[in-house]
PDB file of N, CA and C in Angstrom:
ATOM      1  N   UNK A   1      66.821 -20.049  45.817  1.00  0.00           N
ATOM      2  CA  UNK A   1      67.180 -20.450  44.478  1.00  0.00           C
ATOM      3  C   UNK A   1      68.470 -19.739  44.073  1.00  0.00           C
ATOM      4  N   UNK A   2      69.468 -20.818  43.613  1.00  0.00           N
ATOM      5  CA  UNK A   2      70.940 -20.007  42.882  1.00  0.00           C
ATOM      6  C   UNK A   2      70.806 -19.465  41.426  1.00  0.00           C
ATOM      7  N   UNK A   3      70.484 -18.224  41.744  1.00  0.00           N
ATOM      8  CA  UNK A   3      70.280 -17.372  39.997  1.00  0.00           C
ATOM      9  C   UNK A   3      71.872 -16.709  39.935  1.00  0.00           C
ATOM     10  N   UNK A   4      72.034 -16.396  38.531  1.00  0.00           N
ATOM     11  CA  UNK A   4      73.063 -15.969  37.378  1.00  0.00           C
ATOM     12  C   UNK A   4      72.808 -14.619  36.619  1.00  0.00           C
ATOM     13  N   UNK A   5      72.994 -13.485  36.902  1.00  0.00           N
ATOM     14  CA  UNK A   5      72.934 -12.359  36.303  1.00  0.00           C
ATOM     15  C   UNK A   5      73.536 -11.771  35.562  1.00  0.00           C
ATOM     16  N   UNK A   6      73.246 -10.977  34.402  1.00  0.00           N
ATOM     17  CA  UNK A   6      73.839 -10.909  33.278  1.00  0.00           C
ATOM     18  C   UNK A   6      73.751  -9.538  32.821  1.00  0.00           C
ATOM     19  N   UNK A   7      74.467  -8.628  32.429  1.00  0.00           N
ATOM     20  CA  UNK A   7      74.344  -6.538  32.291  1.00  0.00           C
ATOM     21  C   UNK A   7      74.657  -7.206  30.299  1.00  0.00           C
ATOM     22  N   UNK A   8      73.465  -6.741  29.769  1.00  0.00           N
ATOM     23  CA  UNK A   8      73.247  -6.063  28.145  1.00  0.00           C
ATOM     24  C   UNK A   8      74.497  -5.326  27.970  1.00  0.00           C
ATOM     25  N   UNK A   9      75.394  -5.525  27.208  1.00  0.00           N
ATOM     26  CA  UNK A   9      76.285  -4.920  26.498  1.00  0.00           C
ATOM     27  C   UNK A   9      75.570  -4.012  25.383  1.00  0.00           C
ATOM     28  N   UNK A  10      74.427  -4.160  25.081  1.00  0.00           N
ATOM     29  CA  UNK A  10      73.740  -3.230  23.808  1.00  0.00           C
ATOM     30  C   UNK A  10      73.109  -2.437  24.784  1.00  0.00           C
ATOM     31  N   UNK A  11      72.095  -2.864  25.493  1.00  0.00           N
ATOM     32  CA  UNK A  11      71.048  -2.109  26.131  1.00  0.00           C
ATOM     33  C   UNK A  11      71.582  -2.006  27.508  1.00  0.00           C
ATOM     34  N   UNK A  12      71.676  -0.153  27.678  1.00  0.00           N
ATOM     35  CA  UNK A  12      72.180   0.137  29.303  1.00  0.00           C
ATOM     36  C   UNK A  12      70.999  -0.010  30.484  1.00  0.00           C
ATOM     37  N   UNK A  13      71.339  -0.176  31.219  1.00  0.00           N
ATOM     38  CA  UNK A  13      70.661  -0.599  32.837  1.00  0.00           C
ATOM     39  C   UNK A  13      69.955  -1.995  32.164  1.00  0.00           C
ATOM     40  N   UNK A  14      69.864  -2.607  31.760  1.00  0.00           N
ATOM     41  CA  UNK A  14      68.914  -3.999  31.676  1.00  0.00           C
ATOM     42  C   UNK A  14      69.805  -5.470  31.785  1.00  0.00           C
ATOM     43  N   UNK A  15      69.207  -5.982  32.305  1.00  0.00           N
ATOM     44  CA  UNK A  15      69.597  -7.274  33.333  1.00  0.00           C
ATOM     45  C   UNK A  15      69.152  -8.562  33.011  1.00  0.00           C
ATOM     46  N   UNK A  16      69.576  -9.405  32.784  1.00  0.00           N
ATOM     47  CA  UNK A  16      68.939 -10.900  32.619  1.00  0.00           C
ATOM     48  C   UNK A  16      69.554 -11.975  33.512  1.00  0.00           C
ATOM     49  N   UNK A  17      68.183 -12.379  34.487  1.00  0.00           N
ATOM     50  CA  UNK A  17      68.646 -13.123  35.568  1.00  0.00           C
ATOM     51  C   UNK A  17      68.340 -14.115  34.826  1.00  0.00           C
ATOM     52  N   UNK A  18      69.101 -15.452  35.267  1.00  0.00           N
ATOM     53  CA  UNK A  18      69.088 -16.872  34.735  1.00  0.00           C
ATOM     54  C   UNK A  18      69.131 -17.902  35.997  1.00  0.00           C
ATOM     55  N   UNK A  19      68.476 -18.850  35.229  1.00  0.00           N
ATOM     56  CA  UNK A  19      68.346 -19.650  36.586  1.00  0.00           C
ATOM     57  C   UNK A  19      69.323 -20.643  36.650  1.00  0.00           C
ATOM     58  N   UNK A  20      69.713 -20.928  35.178  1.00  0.00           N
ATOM     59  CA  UNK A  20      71.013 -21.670  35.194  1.00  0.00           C
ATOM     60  C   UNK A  20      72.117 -20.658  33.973  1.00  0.00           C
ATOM     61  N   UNK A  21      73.258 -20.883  34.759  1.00  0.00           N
ATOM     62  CA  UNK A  21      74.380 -20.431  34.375  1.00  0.00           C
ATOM     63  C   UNK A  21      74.415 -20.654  32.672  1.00  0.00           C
ATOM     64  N   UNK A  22      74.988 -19.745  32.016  1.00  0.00           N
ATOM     65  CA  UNK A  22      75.201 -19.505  30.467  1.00  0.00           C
ATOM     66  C   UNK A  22      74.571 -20.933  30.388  1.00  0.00           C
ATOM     67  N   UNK A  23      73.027 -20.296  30.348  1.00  0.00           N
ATOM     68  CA  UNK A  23      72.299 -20.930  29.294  1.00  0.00           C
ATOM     69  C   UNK A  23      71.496 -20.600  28.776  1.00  0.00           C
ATOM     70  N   UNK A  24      71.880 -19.982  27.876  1.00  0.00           N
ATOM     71  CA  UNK A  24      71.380 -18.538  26.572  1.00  0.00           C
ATOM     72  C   UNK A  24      71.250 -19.579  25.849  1.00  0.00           C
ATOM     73  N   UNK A  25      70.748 -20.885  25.389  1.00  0.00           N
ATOM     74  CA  UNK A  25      70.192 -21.264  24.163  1.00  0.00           C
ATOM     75  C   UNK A  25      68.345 -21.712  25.096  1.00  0.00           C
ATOM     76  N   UNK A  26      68.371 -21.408  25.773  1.00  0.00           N
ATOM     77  CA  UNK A  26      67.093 -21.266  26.240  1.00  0.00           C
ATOM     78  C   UNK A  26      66.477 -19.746  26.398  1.00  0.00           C
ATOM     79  N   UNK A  27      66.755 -19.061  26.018  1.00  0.00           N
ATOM     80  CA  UNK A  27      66.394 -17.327  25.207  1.00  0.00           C
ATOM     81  C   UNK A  27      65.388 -17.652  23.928  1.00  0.00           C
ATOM     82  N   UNK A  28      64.287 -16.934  24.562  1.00  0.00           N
ATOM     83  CA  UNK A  28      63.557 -16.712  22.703  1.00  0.00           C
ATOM     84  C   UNK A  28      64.933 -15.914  21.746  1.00  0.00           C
ATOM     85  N   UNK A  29      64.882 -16.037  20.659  1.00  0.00           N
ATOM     86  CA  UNK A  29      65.511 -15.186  19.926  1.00  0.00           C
ATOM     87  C   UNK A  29      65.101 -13.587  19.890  1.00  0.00           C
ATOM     88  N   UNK A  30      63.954 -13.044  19.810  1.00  0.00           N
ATOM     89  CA  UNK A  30      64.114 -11.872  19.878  1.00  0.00           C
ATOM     90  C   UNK A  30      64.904 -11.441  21.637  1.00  0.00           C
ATOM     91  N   UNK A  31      64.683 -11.864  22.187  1.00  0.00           N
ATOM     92  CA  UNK A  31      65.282 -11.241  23.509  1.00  0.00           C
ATOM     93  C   UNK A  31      66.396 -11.265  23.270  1.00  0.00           C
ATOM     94  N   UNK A  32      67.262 -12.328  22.716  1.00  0.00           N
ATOM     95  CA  UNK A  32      68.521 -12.849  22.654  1.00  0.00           C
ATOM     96  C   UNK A  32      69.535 -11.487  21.674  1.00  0.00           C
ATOM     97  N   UNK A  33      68.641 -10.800  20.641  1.00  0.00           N
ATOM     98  CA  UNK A  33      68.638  -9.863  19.696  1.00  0.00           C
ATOM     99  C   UNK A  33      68.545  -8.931  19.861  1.00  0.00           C
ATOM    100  N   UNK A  34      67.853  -8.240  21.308  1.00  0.00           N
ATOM    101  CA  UNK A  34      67.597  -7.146  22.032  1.00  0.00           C
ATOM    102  C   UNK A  34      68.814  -6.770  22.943  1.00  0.00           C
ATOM    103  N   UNK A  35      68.985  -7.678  23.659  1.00  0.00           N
ATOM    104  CA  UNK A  35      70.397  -7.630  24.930  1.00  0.00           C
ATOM    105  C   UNK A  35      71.581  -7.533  24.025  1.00  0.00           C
ATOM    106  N   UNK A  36      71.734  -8.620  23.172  1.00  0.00           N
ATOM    107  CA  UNK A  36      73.279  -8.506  22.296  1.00  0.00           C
ATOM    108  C   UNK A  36      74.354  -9.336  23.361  1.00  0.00           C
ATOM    109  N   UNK A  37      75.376  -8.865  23.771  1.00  0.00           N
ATOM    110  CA  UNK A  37      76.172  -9.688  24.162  1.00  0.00           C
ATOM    111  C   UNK A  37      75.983  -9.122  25.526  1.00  0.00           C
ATOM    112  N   UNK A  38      76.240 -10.440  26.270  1.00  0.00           N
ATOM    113  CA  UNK A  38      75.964 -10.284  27.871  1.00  0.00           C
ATOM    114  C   UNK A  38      77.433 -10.482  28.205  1.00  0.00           C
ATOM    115  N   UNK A  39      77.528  -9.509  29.870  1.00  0.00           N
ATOM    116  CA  UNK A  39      78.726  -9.729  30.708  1.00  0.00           C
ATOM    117  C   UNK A  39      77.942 -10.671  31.599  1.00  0.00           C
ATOM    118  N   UNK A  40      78.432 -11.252  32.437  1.00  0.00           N
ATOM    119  CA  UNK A  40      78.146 -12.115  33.938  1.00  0.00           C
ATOM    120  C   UNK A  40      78.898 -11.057  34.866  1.00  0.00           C
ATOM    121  N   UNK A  41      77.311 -10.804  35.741  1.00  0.00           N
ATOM    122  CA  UNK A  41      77.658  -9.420  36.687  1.00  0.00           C
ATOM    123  C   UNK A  41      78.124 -10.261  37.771  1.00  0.00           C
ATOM    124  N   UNK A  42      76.752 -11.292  38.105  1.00  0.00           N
ATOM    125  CA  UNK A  42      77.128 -11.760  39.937  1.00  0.00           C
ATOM    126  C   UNK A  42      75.961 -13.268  40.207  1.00  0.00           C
ATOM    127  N   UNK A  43      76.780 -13.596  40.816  1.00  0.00           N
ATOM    128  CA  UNK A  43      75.359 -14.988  41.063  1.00  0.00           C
ATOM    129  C   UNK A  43      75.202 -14.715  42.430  1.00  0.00           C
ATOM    130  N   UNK A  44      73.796 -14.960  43.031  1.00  0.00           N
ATOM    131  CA  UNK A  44      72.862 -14.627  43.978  1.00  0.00           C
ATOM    132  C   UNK A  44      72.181 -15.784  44.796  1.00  0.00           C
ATOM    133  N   UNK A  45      72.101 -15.611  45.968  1.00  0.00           N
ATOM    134  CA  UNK A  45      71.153 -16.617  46.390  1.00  0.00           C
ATOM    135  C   UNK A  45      69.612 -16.177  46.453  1.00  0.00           C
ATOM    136  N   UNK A  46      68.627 -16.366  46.137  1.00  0.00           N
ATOM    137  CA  UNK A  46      67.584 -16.018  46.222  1.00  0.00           C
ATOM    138  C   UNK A  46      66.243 -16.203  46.657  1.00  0.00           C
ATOM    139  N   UNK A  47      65.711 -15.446  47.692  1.00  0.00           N
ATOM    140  CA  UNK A  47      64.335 -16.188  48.026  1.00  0.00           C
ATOM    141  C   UNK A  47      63.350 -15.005  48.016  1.00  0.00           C
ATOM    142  N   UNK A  48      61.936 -15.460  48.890  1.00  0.00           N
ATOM    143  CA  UNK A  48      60.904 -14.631  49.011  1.00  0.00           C
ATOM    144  C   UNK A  48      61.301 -13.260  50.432  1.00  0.00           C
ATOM    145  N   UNK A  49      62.167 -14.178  51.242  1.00  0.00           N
ATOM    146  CA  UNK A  49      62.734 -12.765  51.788  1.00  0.00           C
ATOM    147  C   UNK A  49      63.615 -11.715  51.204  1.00  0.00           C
ATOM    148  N   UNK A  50      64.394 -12.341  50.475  1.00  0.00           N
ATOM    149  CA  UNK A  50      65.651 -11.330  49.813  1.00  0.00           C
ATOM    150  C   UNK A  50      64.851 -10.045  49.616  1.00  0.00           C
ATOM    151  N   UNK A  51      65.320  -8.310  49.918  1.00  0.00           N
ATOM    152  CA  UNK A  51      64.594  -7.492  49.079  1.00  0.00           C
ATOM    153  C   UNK A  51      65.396  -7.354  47.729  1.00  0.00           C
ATOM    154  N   UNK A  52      64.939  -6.834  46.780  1.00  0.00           N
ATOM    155  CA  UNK A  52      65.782  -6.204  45.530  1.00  0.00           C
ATOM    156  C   UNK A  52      65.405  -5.159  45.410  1.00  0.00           C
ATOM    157  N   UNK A  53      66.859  -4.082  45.001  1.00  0.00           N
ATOM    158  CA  UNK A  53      66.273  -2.708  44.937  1.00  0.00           C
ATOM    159  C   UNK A  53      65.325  -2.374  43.810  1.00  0.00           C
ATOM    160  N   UNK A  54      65.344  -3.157  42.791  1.00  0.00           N
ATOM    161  CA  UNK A  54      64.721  -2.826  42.092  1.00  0.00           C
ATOM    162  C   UNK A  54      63.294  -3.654  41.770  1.00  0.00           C
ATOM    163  N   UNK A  55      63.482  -4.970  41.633  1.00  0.00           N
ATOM    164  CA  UNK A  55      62.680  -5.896  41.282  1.00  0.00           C
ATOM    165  C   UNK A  55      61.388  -6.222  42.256  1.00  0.00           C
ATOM    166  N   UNK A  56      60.616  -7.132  41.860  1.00  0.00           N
ATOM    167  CA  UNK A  56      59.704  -7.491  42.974  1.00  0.00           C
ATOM    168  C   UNK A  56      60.443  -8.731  42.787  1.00  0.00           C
ATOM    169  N   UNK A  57      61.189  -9.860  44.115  1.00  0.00           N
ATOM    170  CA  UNK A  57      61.375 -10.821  44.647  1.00  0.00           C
ATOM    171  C   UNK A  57      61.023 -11.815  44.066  1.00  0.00           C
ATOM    172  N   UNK A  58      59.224 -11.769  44.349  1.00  0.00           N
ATOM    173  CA  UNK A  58      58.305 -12.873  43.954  1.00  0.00           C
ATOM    174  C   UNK A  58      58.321 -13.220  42.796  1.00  0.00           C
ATOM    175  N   UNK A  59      58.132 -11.875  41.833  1.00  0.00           N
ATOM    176  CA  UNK A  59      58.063 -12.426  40.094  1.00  0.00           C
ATOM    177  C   UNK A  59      59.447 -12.356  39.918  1.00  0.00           C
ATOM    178  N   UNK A  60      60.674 -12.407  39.892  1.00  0.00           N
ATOM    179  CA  UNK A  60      61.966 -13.232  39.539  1.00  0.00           C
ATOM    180  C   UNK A  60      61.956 -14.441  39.645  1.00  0.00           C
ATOM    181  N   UNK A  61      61.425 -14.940  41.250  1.00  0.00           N
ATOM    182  CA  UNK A  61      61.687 -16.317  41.443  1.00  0.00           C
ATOM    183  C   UNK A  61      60.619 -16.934  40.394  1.00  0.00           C
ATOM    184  N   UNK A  62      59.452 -16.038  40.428  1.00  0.00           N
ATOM    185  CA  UNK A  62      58.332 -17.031  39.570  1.00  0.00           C
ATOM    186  C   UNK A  62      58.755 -17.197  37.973  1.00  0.00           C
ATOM    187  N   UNK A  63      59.800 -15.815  37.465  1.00  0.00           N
ATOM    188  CA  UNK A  63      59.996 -16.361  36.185  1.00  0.00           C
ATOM    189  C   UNK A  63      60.452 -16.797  36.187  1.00  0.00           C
ATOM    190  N   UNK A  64      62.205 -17.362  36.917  1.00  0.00           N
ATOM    191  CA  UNK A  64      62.752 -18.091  37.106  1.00  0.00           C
ATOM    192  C   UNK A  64      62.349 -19.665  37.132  1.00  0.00           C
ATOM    193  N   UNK A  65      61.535 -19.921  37.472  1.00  0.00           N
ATOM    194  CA  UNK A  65      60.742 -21.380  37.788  1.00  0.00           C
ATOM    195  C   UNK A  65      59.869 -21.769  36.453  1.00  0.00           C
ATOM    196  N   UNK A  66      59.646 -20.540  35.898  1.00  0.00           N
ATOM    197  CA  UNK A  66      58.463 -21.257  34.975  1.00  0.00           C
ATOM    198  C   UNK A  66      59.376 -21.145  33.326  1.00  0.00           C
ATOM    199  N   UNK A  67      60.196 -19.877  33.314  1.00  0.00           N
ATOM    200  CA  UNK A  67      60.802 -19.900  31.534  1.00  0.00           C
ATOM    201  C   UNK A  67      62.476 -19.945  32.168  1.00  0.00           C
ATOM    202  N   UNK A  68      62.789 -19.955  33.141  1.00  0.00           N
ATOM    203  CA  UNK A  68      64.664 -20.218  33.657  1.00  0.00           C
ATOM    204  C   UNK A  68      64.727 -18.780  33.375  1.00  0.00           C
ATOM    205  N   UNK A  69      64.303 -17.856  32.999  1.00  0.00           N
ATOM    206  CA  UNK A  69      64.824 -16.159  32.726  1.00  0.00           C
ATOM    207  C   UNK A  69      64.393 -15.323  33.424  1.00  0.00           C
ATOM    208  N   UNK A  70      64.690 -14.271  33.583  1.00  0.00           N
ATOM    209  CA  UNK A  70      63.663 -12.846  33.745  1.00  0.00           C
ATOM    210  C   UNK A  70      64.567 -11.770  33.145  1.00  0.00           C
ATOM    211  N   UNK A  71      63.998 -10.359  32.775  1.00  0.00           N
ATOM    212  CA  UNK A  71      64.522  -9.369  32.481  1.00  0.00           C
ATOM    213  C   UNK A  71      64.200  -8.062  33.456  1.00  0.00           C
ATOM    214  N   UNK A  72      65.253  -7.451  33.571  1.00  0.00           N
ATOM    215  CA  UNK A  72      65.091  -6.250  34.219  1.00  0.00           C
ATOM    216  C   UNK A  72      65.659  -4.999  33.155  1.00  0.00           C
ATOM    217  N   UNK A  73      64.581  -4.224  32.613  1.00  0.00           N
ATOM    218  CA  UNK A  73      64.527  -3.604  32.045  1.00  0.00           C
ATOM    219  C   UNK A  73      65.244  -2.284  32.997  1.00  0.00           C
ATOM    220  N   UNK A  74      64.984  -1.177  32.330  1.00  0.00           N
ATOM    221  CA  UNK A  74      65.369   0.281  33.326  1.00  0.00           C
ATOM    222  C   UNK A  74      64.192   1.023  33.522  1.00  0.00           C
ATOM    223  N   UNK A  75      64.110   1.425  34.597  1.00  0.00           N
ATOM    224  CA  UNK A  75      62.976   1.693  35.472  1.00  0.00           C
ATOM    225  C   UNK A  75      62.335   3.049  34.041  1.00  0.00           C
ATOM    226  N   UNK A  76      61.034   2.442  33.851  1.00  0.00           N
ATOM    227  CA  UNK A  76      60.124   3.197  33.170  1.00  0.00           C
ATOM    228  C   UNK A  76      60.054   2.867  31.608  1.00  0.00           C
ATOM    229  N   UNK A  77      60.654   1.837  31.654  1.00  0.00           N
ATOM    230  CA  UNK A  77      60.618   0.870  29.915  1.00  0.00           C
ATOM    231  C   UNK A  77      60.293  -0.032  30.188  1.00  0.00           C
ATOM    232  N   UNK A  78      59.554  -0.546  29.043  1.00  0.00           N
ATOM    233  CA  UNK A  78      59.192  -2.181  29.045  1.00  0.00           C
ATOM    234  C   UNK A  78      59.266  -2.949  27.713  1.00  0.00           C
ATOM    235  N   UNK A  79      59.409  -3.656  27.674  1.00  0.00           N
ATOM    236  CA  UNK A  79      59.650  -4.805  26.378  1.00  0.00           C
ATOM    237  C   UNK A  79      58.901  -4.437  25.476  1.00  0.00           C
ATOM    238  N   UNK A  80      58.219  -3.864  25.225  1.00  0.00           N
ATOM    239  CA  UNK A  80      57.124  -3.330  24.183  1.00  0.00           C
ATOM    240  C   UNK A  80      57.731  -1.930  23.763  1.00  0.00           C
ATOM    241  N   UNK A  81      58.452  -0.977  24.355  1.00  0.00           N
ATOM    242  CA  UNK A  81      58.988  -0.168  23.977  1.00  0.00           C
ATOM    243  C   UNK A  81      60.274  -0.056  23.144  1.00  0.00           C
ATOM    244  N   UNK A  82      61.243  -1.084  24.312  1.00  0.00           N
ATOM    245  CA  UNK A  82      62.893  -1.592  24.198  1.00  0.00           C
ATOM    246  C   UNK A  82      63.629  -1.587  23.204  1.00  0.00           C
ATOM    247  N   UNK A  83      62.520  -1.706  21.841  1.00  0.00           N
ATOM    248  CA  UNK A  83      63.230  -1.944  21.174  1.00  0.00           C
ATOM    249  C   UNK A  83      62.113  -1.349  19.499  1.00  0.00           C
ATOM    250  N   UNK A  84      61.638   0.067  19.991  1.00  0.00           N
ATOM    251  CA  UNK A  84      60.540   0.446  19.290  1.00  0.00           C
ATOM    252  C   UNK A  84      62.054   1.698  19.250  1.00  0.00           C
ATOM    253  N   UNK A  85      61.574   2.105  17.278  1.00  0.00           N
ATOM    254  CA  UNK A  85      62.072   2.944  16.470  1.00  0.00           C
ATOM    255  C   UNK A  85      62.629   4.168  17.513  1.00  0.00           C
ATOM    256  N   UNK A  86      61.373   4.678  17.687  1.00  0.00           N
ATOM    257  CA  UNK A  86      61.689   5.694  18.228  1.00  0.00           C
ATOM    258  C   UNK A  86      62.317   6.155  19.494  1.00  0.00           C
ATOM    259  N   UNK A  87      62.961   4.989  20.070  1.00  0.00           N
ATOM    260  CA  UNK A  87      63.454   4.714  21.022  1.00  0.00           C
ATOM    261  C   UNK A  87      65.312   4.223  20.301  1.00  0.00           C
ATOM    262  N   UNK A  88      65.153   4.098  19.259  1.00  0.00           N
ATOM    263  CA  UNK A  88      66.523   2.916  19.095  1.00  0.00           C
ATOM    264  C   UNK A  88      67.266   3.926  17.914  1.00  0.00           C
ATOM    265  N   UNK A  89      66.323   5.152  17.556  1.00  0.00           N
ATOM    266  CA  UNK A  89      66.787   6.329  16.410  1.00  0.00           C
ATOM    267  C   UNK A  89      66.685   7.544  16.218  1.00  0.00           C
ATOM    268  N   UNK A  90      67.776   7.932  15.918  1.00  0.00           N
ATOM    269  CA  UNK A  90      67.402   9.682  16.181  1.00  0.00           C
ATOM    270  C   UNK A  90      66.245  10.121  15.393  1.00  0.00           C
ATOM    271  N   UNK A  91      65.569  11.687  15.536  1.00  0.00           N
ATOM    272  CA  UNK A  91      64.732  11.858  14.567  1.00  0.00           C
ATOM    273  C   UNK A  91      65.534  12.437  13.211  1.00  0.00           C
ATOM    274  N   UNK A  92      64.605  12.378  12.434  1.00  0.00           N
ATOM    275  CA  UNK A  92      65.191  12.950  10.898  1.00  0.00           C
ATOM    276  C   UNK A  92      65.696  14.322  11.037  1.00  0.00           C
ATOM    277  N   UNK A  93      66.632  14.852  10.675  1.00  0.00           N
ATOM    278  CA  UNK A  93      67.038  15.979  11.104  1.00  0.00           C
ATOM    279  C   UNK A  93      66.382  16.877   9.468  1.00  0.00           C
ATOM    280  N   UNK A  94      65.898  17.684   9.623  1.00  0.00           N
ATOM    281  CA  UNK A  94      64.812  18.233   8.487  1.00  0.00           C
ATOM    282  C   UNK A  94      65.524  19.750   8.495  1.00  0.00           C
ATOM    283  N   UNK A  95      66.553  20.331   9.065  1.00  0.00           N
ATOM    284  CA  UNK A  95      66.922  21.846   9.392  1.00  0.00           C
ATOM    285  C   UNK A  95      67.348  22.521   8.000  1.00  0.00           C
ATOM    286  N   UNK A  96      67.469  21.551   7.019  1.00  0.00           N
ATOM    287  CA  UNK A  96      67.896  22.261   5.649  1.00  0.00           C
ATOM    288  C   UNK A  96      66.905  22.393   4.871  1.00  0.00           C
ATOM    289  N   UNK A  97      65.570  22.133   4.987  1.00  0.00           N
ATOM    290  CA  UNK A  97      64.772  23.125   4.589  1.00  0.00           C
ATOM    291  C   UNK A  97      63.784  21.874   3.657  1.00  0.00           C
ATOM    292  N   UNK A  98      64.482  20.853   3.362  1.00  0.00           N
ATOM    293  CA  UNK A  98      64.369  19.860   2.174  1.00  0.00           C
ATOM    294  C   UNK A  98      63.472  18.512   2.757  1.00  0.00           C
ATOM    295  N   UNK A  99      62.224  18.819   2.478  1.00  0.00           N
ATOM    296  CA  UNK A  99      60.888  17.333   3.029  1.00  0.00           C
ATOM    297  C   UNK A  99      60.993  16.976   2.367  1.00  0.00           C
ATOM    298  N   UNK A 100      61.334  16.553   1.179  1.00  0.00           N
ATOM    299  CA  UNK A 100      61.244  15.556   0.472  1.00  0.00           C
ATOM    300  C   UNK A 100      61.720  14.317   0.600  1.00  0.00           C
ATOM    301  N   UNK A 101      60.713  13.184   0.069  1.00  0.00           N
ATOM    302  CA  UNK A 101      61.144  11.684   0.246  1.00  0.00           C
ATOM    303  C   UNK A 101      61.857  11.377  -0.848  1.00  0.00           C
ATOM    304  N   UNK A 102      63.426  10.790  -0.447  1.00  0.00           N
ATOM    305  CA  UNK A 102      63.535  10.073  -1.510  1.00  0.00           C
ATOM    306  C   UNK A 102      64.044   8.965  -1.327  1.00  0.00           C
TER     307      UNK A 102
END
């Protein structure tokens, strides 16, 4: 299969393979909102032999086939995190002494 890969300009190390070339109006919107603006890294030929250093093979091609996408997050995050507070903001810096909400 000829996939289309794409490097997150917002989010570092994460990847969005496509099965067809710039066609980002087939993106849910939150994903589309998460990545931000994509570069085009490299297009690939792809099968069940190919290894990937990172990915498993099988589930690319399978997302590929069933939603045209997949994401490659960075090793030890997942979509449930990606884009959780405490991940996307510093903590409150509290060193002046002052808890109060206002």
């Amino acid at each position: 299969m000829q996939c289309f890969v794409y490097a997150s300009l917002r989010k570092a190390d994460s990847y969005l393979w496509m099965a067809q070339r710039d066609a980002f109006d087939t993106l849910p919107e939150p994903l589309v909102l998460l990545l931000g603006e994509l570069r085009f890294v490299m297009e690939v030929q792809l099968d069940e032999q190919r290894k990937l250093p990172v990915e498993d093979t099988e589930q690319v091609l399978e997302h590929l086939r069933l939603q045209g996408w997949h994401l490659q997050l960075p090793p030890q995050e997942t979509l449930a995190t990606a884009n959780h507070p405490a991940y996307t903001h510093s903590p409150r810096d509290d060193r002046d002494g002052d808890d109060r909400d206002e």
